[in-house]
PDB file of N, CA and C in Angstrom:
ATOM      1  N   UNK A   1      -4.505   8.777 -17.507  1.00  0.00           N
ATOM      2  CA  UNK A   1      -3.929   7.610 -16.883  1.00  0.00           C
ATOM      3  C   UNK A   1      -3.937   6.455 -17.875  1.00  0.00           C
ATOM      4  N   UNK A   2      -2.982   5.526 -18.233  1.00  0.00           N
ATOM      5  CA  UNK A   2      -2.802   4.504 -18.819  1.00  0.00           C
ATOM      6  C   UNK A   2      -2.761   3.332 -17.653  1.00  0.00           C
ATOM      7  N   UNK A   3      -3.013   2.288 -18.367  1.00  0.00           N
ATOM      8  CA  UNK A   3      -3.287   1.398 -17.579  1.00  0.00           C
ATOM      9  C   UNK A   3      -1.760   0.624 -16.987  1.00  0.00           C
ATOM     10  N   UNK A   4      -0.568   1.233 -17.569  1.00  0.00           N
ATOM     11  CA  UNK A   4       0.813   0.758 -17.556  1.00  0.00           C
ATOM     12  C   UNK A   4       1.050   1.944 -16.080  1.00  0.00           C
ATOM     13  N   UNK A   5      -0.004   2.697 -15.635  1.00  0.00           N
ATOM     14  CA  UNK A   5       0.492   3.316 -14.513  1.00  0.00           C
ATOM     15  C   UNK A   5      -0.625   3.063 -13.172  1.00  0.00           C
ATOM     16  N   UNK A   6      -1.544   1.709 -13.388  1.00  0.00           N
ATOM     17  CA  UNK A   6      -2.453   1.757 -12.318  1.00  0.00           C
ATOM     18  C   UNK A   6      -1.529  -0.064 -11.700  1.00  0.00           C
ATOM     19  N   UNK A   7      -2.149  -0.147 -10.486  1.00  0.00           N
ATOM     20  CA  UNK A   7      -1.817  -1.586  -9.498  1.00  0.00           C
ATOM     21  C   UNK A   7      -2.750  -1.892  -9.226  1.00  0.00           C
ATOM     22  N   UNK A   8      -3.021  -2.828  -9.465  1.00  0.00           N
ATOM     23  CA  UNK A   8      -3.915  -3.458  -8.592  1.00  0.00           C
ATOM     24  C   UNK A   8      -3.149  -4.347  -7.417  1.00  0.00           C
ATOM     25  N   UNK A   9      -4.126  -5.174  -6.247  1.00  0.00           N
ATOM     26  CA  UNK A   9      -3.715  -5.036  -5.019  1.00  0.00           C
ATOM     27  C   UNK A   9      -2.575  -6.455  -5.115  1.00  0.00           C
ATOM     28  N   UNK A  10      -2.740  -6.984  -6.161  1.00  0.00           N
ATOM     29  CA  UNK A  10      -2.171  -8.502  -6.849  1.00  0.00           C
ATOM     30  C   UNK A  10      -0.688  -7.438  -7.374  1.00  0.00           C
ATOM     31  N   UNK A  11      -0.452  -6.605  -8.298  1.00  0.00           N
ATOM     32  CA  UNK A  11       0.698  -5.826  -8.378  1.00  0.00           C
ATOM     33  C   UNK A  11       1.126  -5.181  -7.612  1.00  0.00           C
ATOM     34  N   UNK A  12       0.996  -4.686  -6.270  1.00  0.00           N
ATOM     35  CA  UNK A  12       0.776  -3.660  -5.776  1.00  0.00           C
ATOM     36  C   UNK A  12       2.332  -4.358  -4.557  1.00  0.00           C
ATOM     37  N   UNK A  13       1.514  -6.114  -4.271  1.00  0.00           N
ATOM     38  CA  UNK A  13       2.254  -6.618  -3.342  1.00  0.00           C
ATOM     39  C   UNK A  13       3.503  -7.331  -4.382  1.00  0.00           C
ATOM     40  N   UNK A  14       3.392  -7.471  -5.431  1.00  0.00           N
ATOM     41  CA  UNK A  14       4.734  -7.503  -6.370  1.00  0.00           C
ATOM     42  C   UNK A  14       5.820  -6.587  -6.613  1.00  0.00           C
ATOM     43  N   UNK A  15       4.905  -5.380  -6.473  1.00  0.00           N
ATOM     44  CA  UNK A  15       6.182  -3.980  -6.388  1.00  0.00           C
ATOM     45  C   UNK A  15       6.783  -4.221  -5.100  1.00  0.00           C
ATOM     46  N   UNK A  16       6.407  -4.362  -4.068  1.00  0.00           N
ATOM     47  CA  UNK A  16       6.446  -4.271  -2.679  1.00  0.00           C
ATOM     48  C   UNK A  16       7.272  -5.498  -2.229  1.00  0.00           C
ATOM     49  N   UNK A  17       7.246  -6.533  -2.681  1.00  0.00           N
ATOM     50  CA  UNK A  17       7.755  -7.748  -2.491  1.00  0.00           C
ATOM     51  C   UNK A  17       7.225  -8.559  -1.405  1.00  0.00           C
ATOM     52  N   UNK A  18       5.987  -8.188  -0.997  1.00  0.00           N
ATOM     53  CA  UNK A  18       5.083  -8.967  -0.279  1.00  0.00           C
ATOM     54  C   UNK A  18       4.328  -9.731  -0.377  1.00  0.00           C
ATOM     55  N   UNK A  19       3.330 -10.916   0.514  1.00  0.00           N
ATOM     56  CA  UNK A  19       1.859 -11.312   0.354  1.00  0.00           C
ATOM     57  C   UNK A  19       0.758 -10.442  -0.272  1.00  0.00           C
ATOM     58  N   UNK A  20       0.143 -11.013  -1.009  1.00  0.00           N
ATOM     59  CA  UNK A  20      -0.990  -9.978  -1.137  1.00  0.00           C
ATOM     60  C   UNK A  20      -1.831  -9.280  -0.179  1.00  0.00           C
ATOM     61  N   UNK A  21      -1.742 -11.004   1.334  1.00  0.00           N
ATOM     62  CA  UNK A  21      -2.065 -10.152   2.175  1.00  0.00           C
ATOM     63  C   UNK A  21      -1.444  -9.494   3.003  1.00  0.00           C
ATOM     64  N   UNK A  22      -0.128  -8.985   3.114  1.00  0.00           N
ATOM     65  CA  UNK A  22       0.673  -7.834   3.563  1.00  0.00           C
ATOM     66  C   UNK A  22       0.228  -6.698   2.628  1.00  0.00           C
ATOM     67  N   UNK A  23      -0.019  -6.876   1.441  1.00  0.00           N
ATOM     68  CA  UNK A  23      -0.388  -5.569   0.669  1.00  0.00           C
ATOM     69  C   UNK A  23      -1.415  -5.423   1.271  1.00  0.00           C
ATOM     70  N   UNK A  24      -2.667  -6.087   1.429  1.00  0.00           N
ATOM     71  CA  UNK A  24      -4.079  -5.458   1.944  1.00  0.00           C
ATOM     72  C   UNK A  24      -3.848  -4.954   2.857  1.00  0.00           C
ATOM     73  N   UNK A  25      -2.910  -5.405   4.158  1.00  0.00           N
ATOM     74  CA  UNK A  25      -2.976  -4.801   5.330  1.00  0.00           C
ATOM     75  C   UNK A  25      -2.043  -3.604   5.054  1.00  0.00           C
ATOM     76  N   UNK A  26      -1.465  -3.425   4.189  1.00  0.00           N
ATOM     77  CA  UNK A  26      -0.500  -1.452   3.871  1.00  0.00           C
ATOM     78  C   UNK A  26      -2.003  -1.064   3.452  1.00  0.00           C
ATOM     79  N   UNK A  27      -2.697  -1.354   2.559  1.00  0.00           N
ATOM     80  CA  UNK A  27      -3.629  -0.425   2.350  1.00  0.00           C
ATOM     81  C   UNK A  27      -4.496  -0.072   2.885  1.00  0.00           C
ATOM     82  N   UNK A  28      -4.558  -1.078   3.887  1.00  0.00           N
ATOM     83  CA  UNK A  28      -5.739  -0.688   4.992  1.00  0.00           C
ATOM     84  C   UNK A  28      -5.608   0.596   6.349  1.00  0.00           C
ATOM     85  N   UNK A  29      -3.656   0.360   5.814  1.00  0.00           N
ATOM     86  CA  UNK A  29      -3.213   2.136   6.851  1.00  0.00           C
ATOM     87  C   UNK A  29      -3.684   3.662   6.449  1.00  0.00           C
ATOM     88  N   UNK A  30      -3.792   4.069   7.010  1.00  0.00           N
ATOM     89  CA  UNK A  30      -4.665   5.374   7.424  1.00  0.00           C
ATOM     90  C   UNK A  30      -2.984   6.204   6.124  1.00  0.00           C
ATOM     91  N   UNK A  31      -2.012   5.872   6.110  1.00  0.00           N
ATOM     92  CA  UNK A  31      -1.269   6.915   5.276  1.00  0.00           C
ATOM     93  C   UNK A  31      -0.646   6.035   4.107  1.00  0.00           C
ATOM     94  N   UNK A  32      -1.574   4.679   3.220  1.00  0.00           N
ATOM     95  CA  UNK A  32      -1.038   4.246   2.804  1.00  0.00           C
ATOM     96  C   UNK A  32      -2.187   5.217   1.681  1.00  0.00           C
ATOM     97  N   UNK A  33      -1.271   5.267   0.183  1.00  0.00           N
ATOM     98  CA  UNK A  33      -2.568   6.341  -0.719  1.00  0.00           C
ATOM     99  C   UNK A  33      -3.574   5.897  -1.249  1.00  0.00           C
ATOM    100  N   UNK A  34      -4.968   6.420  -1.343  1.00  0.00           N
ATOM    101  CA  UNK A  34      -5.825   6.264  -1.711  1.00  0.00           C
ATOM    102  C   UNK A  34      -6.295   5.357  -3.136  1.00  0.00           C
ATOM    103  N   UNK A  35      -7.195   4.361  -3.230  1.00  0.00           N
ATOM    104  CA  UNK A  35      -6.782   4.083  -4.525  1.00  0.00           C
ATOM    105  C   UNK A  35      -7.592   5.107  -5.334  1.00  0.00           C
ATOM    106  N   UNK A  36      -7.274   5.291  -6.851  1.00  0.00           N
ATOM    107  CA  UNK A  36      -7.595   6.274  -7.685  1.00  0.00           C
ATOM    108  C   UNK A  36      -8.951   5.924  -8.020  1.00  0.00           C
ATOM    109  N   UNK A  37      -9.450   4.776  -7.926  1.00  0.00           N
ATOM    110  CA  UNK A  37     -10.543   3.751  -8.513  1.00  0.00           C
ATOM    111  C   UNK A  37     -11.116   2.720  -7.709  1.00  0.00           C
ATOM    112  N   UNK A  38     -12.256   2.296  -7.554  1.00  0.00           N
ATOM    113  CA  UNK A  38     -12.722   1.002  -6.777  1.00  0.00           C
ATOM    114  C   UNK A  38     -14.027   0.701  -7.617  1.00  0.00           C
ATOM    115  N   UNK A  39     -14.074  -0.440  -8.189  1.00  0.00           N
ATOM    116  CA  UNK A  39     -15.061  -1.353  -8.857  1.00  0.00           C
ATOM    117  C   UNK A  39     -15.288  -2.631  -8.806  1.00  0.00           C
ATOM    118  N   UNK A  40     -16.209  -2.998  -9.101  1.00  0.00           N
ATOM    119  CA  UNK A  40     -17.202  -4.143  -9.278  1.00  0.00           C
ATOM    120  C   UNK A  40     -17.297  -4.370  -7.492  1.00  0.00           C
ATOM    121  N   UNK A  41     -18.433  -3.343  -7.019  1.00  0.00           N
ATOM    122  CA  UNK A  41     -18.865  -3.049  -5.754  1.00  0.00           C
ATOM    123  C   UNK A  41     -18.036  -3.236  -4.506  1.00  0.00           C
ATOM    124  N   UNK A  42     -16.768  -2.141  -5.228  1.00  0.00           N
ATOM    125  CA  UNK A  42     -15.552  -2.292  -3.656  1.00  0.00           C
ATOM    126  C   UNK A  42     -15.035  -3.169  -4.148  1.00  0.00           C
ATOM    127  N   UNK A  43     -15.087  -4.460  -4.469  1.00  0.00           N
ATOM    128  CA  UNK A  43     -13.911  -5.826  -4.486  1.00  0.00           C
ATOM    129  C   UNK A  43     -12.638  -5.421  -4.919  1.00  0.00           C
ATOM    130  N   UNK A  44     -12.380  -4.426  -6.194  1.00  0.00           N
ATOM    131  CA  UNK A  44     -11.297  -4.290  -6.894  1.00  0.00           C
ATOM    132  C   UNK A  44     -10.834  -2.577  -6.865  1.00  0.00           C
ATOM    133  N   UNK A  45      -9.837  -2.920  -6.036  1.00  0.00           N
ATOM    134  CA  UNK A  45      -9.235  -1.225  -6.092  1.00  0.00           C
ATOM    135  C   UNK A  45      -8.025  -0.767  -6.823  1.00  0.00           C
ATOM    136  N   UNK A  46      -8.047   0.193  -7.646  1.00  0.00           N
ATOM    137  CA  UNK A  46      -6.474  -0.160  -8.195  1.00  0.00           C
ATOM    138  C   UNK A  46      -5.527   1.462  -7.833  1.00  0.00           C
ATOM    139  N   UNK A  47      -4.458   1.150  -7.689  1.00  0.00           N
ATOM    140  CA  UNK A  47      -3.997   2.910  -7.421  1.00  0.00           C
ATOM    141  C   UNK A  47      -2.804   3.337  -8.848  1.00  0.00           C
ATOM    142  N   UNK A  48      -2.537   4.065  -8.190  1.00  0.00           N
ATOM    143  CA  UNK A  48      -1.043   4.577  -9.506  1.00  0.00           C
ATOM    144  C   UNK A  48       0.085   4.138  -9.218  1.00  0.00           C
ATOM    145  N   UNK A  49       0.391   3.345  -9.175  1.00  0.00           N
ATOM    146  CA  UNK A  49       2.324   2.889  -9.249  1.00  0.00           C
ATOM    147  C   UNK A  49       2.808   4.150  -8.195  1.00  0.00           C
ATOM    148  N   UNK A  50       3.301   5.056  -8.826  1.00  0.00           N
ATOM    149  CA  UNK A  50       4.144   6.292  -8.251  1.00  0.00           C
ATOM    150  C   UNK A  50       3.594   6.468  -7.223  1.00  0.00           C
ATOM    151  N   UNK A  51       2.499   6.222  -6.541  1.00  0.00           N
ATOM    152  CA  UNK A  51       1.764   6.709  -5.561  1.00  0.00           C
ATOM    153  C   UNK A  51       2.698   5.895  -4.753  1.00  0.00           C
ATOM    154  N   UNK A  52       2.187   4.353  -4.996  1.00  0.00           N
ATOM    155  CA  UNK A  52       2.713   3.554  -3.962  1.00  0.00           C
ATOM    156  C   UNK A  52       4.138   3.592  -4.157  1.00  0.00           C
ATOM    157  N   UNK A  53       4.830   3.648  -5.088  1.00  0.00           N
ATOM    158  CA  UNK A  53       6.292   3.523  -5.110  1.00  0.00           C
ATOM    159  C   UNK A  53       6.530   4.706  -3.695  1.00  0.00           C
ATOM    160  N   UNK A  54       6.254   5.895  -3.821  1.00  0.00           N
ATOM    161  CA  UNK A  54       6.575   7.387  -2.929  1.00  0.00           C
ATOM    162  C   UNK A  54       5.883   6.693  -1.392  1.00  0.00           C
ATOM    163  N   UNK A  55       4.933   5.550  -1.457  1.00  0.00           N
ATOM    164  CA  UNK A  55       4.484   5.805   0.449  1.00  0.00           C
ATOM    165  C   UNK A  55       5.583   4.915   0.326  1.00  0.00           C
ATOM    166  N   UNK A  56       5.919   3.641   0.144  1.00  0.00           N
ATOM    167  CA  UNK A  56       7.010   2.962   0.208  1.00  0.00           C
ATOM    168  C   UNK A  56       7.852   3.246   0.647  1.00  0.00           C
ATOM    169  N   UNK A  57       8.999   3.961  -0.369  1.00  0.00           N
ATOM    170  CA  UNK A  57      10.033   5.146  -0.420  1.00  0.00           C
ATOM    171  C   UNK A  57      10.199   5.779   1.732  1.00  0.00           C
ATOM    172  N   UNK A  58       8.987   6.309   1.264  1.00  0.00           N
ATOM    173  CA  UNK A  58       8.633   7.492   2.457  1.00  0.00           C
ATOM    174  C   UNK A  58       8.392   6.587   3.874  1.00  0.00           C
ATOM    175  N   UNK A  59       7.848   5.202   3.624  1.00  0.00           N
ATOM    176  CA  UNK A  59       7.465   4.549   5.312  1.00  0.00           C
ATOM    177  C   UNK A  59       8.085   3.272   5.480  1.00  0.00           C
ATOM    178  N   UNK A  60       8.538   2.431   4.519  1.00  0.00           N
ATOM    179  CA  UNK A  60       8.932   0.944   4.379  1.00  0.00           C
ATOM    180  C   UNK A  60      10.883   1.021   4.225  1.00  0.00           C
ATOM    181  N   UNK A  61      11.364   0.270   5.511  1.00  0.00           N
ATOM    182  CA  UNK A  61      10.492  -0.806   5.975  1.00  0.00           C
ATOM    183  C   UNK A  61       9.701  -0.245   7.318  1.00  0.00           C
ATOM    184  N   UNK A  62       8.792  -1.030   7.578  1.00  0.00           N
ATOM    185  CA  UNK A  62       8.190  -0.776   8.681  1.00  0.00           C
ATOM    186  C   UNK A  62       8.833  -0.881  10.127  1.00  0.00           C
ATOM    187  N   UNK A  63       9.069  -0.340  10.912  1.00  0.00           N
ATOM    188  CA  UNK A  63       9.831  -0.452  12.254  1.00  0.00           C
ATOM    189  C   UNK A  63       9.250  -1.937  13.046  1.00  0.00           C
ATOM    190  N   UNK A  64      10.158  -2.977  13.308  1.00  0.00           N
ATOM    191  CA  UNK A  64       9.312  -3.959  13.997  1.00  0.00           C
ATOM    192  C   UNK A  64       9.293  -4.273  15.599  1.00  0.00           C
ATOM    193  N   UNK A  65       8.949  -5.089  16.123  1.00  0.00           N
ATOM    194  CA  UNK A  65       8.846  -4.755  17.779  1.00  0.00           C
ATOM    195  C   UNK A  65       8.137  -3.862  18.247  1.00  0.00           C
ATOM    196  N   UNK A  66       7.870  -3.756  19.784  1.00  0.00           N
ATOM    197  CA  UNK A  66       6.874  -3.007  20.567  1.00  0.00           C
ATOM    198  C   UNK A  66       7.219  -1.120  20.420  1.00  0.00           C
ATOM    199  N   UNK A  67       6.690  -0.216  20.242  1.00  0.00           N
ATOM    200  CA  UNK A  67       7.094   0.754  20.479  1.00  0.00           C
ATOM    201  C   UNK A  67       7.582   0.907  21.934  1.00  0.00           C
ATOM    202  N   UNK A  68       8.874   1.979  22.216  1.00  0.00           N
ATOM    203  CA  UNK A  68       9.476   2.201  23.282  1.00  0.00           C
ATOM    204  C   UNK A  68       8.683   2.713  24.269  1.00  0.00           C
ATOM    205  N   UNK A  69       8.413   2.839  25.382  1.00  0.00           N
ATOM    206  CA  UNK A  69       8.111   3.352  26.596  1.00  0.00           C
ATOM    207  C   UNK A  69       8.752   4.522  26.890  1.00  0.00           C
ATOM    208  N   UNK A  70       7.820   5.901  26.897  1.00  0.00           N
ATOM    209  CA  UNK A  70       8.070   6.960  27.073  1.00  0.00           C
ATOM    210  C   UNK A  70       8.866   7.114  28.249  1.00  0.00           C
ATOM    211  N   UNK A  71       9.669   7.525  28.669  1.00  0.00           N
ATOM    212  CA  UNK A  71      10.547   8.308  30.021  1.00  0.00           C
ATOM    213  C   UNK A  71       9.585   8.741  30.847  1.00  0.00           C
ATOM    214  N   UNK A  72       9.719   8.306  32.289  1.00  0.00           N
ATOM    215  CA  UNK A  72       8.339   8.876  32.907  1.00  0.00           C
ATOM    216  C   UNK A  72       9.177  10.241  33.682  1.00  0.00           C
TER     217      UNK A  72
END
């Protein structure tokens, strides 16, 4: 890994075109990817570009409004 292929959570919401804190809250989803790394005790997590480029790709944008009400 080179460092021209890790994000941190400050790049992460620049790829994304978000807040940083819209990025924290994607990463805090259960299918957003893992970061590869976490240091200086948890504070700093960084992942791989391609990772996040592919959940992106694959889930964004996010659907907005209430989910529908099943058919009873």
């Amino acid at each position: 890994m080179t460092p021209d292929e890790l994000a941190s959570i400050h790049e992460v919401a620049a790829m994304l075109g978000v807040t940083e804190r819209t990025a924290q809250r994607y990463a805090e989803r259960p299918d957003f990817p893992a970061p590869v790394e976490v240091i200086a005790g948890g504070r700093i997590r960084v992942w791989l570009r391609a990772d996040v480029g592919a959940w992106a790709k694959a889930i964004l944008p996010l659907q907005t409004g209430r989910p529908r009400k099943a058919d009873s």
